[in-house]
Protein backbone atom coordinates (compact mmCIF):
# COMPACT_ATOMS: atom_id res chain seq x y z
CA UNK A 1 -68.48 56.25 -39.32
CA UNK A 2 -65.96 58.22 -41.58
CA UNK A 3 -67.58 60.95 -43.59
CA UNK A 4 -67.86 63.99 -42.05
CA UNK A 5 -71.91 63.76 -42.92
CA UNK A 6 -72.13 61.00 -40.74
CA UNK A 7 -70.01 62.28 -38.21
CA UNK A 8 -72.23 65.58 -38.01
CA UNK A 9 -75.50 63.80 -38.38
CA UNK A 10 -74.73 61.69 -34.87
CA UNK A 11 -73.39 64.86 -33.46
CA UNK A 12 -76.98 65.95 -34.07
CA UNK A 13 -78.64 62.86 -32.97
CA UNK A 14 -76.88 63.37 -29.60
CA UNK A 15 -77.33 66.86 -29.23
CA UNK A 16 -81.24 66.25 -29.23
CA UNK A 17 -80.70 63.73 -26.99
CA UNK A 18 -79.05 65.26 -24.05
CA UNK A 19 -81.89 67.03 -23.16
CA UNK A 20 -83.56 63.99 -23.08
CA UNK A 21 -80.62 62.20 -21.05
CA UNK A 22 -81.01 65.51 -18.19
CA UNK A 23 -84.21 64.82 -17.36
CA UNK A 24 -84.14 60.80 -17.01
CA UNK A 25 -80.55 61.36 -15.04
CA UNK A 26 -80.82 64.20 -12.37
CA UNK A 27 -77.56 63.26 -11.04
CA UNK A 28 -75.27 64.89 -12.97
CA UNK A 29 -72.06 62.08 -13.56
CA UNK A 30 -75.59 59.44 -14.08
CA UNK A 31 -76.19 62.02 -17.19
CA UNK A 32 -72.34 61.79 -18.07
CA UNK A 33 -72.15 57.65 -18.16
CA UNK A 34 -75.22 58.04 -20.21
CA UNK A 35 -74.10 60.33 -22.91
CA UNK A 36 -70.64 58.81 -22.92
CA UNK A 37 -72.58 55.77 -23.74
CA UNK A 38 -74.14 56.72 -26.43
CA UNK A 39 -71.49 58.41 -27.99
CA UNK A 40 -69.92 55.41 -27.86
CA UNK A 41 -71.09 54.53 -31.84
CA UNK A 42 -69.08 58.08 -32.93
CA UNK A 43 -66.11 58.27 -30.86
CA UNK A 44 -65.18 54.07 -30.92
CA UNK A 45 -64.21 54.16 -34.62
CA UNK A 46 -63.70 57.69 -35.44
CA UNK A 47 -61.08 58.45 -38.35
CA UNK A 48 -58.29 60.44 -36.73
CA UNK A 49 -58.42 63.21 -38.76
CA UNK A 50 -61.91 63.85 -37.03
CA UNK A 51 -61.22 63.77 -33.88
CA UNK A 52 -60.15 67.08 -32.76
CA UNK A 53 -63.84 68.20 -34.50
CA UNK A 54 -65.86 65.24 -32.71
CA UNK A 55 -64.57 65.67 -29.25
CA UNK A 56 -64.77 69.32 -29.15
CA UNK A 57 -68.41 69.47 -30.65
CA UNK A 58 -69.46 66.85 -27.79
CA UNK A 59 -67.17 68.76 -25.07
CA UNK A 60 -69.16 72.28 -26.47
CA UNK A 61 -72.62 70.22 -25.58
CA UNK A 62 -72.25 68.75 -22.17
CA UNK A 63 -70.43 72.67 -21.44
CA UNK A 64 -73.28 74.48 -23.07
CA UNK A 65 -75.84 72.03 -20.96
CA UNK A 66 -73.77 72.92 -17.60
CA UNK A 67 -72.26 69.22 -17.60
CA UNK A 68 -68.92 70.52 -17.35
CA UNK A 69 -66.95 73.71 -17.43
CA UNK A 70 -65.60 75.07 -20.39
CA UNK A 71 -65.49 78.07 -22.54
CA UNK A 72 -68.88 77.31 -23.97
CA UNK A 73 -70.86 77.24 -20.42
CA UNK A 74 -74.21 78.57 -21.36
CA UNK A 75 -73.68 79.16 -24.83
CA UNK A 76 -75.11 77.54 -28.01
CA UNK A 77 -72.33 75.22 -29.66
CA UNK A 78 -70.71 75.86 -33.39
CA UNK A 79 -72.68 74.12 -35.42
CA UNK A 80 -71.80 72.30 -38.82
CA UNK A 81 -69.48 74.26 -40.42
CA UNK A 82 -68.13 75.87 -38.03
CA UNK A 83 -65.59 75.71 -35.72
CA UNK A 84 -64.23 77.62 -31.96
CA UNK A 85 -61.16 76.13 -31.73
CA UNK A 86 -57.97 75.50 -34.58
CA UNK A 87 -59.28 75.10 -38.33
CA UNK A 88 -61.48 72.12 -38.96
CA UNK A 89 -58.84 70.14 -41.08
CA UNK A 90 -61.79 68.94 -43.20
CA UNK A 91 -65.27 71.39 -43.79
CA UNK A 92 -67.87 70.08 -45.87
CA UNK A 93 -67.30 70.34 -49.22
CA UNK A 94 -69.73 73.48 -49.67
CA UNK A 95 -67.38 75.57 -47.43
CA UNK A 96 -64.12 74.86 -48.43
CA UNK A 97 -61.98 77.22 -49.11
């Protein structure tokens, strides 16, 4: 998984998951192993240049889903595009400046 398409398409595949992953694990670090699971497929072979993106979109969902503290507790996550932290080093080619 290298283009940044692909990257944000299994950012979206897992963000309509973890709703999914609440309700089958009540136990909150059960719901953790899970995601951290399937996230496996992105973060295992992701281009380094992407990583700073990645990890902070996934740390913005399990914060936004009250998973784990963070900035974003409560709040709706950037989505493509856009960023909350340091300049995404790559945007999609539509919003580069």
């Amino acid at each position: 998984m290298n283009s940044r398409a692909d990257i944000d398409a299994e950012l979206a595949r897992l963000e309509k998951r973890l709703p999914e992953l609440i309700a089958r694990h009540p136990e909150g670090e059960d719901v953790l192993r899970a995601f951290s699971a399937e996230a496996e497929s992105l973060t295992r072979n992701l281009p380094a240049e992407h990583e700073a993106y990645a990890n902070g979109r996934l740390n913005c969902m399990l914060a936004s889903a009250g998973l784990i503290p963070g900035e974003t507790e409560g709040e709706p996550c950037a989505r493509s595009g856009t960023t909350t932290g340091p300049e995404d080093p790559d945007p999609p080619a539509g919003e580069r400046k």
